[in-house]
Protein backbone atom coordinates (compact mmCIF):
# COMPACT_ATOMS: atom_id res chain seq x y z
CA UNK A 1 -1.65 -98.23 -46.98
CA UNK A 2 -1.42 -94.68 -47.50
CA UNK A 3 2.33 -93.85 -48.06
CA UNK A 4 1.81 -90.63 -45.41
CA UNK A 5 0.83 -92.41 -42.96
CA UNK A 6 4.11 -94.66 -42.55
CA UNK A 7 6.25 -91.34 -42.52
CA UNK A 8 3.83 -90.48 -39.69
CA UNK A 9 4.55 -93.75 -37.87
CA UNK A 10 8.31 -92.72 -37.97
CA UNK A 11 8.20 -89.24 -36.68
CA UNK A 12 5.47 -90.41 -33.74
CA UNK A 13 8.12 -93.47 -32.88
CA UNK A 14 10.93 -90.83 -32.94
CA UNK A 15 9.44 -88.47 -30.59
CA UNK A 16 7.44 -90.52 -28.45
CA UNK A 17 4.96 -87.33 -28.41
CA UNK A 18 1.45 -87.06 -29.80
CA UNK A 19 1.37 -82.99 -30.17
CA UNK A 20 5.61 -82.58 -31.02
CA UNK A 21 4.63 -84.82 -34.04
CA UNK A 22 1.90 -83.37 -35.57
CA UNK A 23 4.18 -80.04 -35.02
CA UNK A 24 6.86 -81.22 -37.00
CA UNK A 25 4.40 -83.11 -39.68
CA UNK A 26 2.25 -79.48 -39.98
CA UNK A 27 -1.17 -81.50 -39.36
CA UNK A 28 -3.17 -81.74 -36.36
CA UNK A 29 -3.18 -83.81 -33.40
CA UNK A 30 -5.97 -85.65 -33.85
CA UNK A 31 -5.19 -86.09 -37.97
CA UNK A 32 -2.01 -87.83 -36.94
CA UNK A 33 -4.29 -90.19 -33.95
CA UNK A 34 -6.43 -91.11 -37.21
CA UNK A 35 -4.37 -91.96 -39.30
CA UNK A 36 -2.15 -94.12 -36.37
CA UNK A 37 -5.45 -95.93 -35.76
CA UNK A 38 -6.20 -96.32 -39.58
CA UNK A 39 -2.66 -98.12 -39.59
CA UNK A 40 -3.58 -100.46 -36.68
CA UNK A 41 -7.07 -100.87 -38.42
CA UNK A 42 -5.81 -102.52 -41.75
CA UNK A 43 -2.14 -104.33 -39.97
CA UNK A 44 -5.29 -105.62 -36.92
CA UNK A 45 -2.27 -104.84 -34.58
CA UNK A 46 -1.91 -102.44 -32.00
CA UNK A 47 1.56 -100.07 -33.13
CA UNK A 48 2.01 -98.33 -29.69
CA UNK A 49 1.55 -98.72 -25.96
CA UNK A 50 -0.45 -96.61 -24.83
CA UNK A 51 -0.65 -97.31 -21.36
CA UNK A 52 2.69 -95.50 -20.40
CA UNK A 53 2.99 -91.93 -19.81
CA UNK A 54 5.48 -91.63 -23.24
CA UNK A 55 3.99 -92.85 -26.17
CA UNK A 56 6.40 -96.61 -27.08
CA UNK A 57 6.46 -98.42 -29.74
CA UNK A 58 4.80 -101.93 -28.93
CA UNK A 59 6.56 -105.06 -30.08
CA UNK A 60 4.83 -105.82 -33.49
CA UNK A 61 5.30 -101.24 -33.81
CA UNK A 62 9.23 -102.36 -33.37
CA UNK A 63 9.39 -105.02 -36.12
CA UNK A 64 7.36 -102.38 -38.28
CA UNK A 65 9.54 -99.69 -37.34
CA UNK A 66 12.85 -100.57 -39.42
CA UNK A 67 10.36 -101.21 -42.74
CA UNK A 68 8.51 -98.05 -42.26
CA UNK A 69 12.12 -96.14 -42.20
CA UNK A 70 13.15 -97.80 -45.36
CA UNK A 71 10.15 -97.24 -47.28
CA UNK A 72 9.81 -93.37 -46.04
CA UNK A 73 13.80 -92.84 -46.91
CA UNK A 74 13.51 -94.63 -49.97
CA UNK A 75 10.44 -92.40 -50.65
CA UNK A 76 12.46 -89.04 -50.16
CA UNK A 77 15.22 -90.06 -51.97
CA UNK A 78 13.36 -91.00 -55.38
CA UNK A 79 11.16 -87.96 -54.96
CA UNK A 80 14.61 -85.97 -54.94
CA UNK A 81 16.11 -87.89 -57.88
CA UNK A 82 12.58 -87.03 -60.16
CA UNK A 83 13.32 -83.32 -58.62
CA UNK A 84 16.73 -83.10 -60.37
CA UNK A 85 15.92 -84.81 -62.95
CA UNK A 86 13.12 -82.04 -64.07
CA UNK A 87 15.51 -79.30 -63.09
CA UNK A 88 18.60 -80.70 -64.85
CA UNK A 89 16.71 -82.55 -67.65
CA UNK A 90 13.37 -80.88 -68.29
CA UNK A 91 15.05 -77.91 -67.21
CA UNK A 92 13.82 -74.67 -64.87
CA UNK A 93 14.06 -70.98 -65.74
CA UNK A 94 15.30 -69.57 -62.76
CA UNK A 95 13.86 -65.79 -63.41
CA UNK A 96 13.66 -62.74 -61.50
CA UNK A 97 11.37 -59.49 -61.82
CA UNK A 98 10.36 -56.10 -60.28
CA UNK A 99 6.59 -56.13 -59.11
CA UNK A 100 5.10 -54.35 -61.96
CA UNK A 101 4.60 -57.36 -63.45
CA UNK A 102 1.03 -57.15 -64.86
CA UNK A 103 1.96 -53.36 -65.81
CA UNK A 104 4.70 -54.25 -68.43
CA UNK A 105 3.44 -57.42 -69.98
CA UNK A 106 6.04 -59.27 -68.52
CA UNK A 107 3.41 -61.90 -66.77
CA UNK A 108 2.22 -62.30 -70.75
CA UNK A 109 6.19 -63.49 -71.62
CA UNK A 110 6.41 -65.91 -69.21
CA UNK A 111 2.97 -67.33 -70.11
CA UNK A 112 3.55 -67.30 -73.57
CA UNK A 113 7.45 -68.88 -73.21
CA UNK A 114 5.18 -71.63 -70.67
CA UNK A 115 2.93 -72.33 -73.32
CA UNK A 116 5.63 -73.05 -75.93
CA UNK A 117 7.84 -74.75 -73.90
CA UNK A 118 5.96 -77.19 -71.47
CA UNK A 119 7.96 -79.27 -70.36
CA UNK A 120 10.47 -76.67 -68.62
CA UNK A 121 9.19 -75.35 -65.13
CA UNK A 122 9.31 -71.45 -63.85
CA UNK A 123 10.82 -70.51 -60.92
CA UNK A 124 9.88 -67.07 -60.36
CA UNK A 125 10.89 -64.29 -57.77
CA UNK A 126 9.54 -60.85 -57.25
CA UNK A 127 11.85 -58.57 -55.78
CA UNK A 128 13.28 -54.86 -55.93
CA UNK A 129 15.54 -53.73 -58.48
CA UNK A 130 18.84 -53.97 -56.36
CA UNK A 131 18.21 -57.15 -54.24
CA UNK A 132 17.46 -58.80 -58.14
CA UNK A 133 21.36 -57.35 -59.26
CA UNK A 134 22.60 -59.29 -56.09
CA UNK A 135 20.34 -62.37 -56.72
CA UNK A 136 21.90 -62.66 -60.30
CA UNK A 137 25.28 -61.57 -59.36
CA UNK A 138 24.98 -64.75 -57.05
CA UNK A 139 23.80 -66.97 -59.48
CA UNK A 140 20.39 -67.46 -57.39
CA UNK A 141 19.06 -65.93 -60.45
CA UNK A 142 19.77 -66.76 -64.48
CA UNK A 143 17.87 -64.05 -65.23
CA UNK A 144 16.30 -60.71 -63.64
CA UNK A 145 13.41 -57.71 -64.79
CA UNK A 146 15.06 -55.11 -63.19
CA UNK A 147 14.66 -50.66 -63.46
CA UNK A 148 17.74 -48.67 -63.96
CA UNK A 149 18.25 -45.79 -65.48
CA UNK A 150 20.82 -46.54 -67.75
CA UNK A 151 21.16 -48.75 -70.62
CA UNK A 152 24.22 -50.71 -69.74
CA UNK A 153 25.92 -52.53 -67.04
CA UNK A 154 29.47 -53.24 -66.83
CA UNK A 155 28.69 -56.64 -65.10
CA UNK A 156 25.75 -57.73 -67.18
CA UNK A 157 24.15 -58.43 -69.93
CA UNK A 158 21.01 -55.85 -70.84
CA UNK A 159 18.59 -56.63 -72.66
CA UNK A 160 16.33 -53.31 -73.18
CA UNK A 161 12.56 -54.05 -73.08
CA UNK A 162 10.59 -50.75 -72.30
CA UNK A 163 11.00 -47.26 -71.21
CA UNK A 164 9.26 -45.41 -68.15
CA UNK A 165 9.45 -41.67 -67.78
CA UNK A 166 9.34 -40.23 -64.00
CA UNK A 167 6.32 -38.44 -63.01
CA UNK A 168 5.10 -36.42 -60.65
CA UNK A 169 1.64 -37.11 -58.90
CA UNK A 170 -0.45 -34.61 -57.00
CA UNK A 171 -3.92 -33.97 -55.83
CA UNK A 172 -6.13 -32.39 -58.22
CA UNK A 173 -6.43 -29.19 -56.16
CA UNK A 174 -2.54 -28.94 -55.95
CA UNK A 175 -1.49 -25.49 -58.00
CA UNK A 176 0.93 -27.07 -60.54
CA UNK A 177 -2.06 -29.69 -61.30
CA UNK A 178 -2.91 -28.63 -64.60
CA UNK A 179 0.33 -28.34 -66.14
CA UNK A 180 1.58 -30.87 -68.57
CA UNK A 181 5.44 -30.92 -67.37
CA UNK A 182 7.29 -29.27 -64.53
CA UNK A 183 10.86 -29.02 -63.67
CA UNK A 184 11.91 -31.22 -61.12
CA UNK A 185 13.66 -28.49 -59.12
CA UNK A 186 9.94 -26.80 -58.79
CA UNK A 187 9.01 -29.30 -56.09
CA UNK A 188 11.92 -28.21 -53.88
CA UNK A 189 9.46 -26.71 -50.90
CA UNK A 190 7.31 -30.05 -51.19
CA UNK A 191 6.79 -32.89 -49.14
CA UNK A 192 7.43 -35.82 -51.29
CA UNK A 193 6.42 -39.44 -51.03
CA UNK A 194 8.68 -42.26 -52.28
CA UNK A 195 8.94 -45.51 -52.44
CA UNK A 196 11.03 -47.89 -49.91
CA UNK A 197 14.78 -46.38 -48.59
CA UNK A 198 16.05 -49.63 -49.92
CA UNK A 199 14.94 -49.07 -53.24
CA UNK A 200 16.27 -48.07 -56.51
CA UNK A 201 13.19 -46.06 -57.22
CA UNK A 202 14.16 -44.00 -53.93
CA UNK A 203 17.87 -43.94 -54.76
CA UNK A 204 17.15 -42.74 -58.12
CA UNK A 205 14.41 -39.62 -57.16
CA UNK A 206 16.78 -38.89 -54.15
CA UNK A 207 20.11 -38.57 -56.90
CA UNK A 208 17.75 -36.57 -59.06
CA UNK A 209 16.60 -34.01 -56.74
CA UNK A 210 20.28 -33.54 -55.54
CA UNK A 211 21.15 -33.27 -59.64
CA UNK A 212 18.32 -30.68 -59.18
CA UNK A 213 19.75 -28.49 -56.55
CA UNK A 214 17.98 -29.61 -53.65
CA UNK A 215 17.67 -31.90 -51.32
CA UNK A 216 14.31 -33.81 -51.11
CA UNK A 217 11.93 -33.26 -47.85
CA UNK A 218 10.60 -36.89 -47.53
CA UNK A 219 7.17 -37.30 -45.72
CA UNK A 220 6.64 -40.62 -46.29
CA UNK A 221 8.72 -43.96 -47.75
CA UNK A 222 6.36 -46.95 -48.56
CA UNK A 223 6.19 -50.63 -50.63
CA UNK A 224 2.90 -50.17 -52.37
CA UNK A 225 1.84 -47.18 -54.89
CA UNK A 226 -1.43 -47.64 -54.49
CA UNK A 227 -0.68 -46.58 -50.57
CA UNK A 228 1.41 -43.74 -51.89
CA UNK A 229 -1.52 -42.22 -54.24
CA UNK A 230 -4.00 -42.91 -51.64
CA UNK A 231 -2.01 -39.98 -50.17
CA UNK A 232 -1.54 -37.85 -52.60
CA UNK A 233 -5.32 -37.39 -52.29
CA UNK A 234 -5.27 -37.03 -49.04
CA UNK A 235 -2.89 -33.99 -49.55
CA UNK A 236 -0.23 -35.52 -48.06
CA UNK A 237 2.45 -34.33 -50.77
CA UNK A 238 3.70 -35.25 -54.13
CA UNK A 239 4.78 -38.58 -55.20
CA UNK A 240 7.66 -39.30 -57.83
CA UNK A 241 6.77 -42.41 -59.46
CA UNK A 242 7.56 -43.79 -62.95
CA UNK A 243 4.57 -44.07 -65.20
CA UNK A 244 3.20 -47.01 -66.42
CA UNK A 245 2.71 -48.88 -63.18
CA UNK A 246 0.44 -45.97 -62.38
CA UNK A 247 -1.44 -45.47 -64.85
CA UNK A 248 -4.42 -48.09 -63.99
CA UNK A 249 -4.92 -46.06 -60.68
CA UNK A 250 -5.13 -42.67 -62.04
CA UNK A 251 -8.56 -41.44 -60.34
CA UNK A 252 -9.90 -38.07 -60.92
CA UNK A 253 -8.58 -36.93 -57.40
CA UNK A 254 -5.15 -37.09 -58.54
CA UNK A 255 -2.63 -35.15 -61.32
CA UNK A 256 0.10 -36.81 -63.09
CA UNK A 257 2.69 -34.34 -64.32
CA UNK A 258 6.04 -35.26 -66.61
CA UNK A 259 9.03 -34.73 -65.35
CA UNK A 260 11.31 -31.95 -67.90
CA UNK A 261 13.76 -32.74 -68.88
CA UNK A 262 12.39 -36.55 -69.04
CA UNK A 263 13.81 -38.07 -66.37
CA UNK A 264 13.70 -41.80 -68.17
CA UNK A 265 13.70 -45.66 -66.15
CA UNK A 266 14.79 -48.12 -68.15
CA UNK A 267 13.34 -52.24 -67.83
CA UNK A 268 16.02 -54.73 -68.35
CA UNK A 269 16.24 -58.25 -68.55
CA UNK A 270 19.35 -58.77 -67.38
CA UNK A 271 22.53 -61.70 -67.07
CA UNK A 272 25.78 -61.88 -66.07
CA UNK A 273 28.53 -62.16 -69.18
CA UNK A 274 30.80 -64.86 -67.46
CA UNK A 275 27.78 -67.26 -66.97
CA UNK A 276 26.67 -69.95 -69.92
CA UNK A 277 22.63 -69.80 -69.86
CA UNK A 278 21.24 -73.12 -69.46
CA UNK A 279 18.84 -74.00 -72.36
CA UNK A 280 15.25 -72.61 -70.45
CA UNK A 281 17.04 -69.09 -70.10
CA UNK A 282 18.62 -69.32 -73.88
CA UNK A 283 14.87 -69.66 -75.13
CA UNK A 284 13.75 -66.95 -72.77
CA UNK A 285 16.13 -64.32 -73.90
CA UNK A 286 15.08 -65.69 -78.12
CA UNK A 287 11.50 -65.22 -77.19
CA UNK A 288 12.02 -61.55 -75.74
CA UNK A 289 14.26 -60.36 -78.39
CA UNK A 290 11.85 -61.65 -81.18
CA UNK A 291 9.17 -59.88 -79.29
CA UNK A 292 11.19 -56.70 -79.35
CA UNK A 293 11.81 -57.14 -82.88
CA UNK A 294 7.84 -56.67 -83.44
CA UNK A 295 7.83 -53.47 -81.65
CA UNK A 296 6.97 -50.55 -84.06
């Protein structure tokens, strides 16, 4: 007998209700009135009576009842012991990272650190720059990608892992589109595009452009880039993105300018200094600083 199907029995018994059951199970109606009849099929018993309004246990459904409980508790409770026992034992790498994933290699580290180490399991979030400080400051995290633009923190430990330069991105027909750098406080009279309010990327441009002399007119705050450069070819205004994550988009519609003076991002992996790494995150930070160490 299918091990489901008893934790079925309980929750029908419980409620009493055909449709609140298969709500609470996340499986339909007439799954859960198969598998009930599957149950009666193999026991050759009837386990309700149905010919009352409220669906009752009948009396061979009550001397099943107590059994089924068991079994389905028992059931939870040993799944939840082998749960802890791969987190604790095998071990999980709790690890944060901004969304660029794919852009800075950082999906090929985590591969590569599953590859030689099997038999820990990845729990992975993807998540802003600020909400990741919080997450680790927490201890949600162990570790956390994050963008700054500095190369320390006083709470954490910061491990640099690449450098992003801010750019500016414009339409092709846009009059400072064939230059090779620009000063930032040339795009005073533009209408810029950022990324999210509750971003660091918006924090940082916004700090910048005061820094700059001016305070930013902002057309248009969004999650994606590829959103954002789909309006910078519209015309829409200029964006202020960092590099690298734009890079694969670049179409010939659009101009990407440096910043001058480089305006430079920093990615981090980053952990607090009052928290002993479990043994996953110890062989997470070796791998990354061996594969600094082969950077040219």
């Amino acid at each position: 007998m299918e091990l489901n199907y008893l934790q079925e029995f309980v929750v029908l018994a419980d409620v009493g209700n055909y449709l609140e059951a298969a709500e609470q199970l996340y499986i339909s109606q007439s799954a859960l009135s198969r598998h009930i009849k599957a149950m009666e099929n193999e026991l050759g018993i009837l386990l309700f009576d149905r010919n009352t309004r409220k669906i009752e246990l009948s009396k061979f459904g009550e001397i099943l009842y107590p059994y089924a409980l068991s079994i389905t508790q028992t059931r939870a409770q040993y799944q939840a012991a082998l749960f802890d026992y791969k987190k604790n034992i095998l071990g999980t790498l709790s690890i944060g990272s901004i969304p660029a994933m794919a852009q800075y290699k950082i999906i090929d580290l985590l591969f590569l650190f599953q590859q030689e180490n099997s038999n820990f399991s990845l729990n992975l979030i993807e998540n802003d720059s600020l909400n990741l400080i919080e997450m680790v400051r927490r201890n949600d995290l162990e570790l956390a990608f994050i963008r700054s633009n500095t190369k320390t923190h006083p709470d954490f430990v910061q491990i640099l892992y690449t450098e992003d330069p801010l750019v500016a991105v414009m339409p092709a027909f846009h009059k400072f589109a064939d230059r090779k750098t620009l000063r930032l406080s040339e795009l005073t009279d533009e209408t810029l595009l950022l990324l999210d309010c509750d971003t660091f990327m918006y924090q940082f441009c916004v700090n910048e452009c005061s820094k700059a002399g001016f305070e930013p007119k902002i057309g248009y705050t969004g999650k994606r880039s590829e959103n954002i450069l789909a309006m910078v070819e519209k015309g829409a205004g200029v964006a202020l993105l960092t590099q690298n994550p734009i890079l694969h988009l670049k179409s010939n519609d659009i101009s990407i300018v440096e910043i001058t003076p480089r305006l430079s991002t920093w990615i981090s992996l980053i952990y607090r200094k009052d928290k002993k790494l479990g043994a996953p995150a110890k062989l997470f930070v070796s791998l990354l600083e061996s594969q600094n160490a082969k950077k040219p």
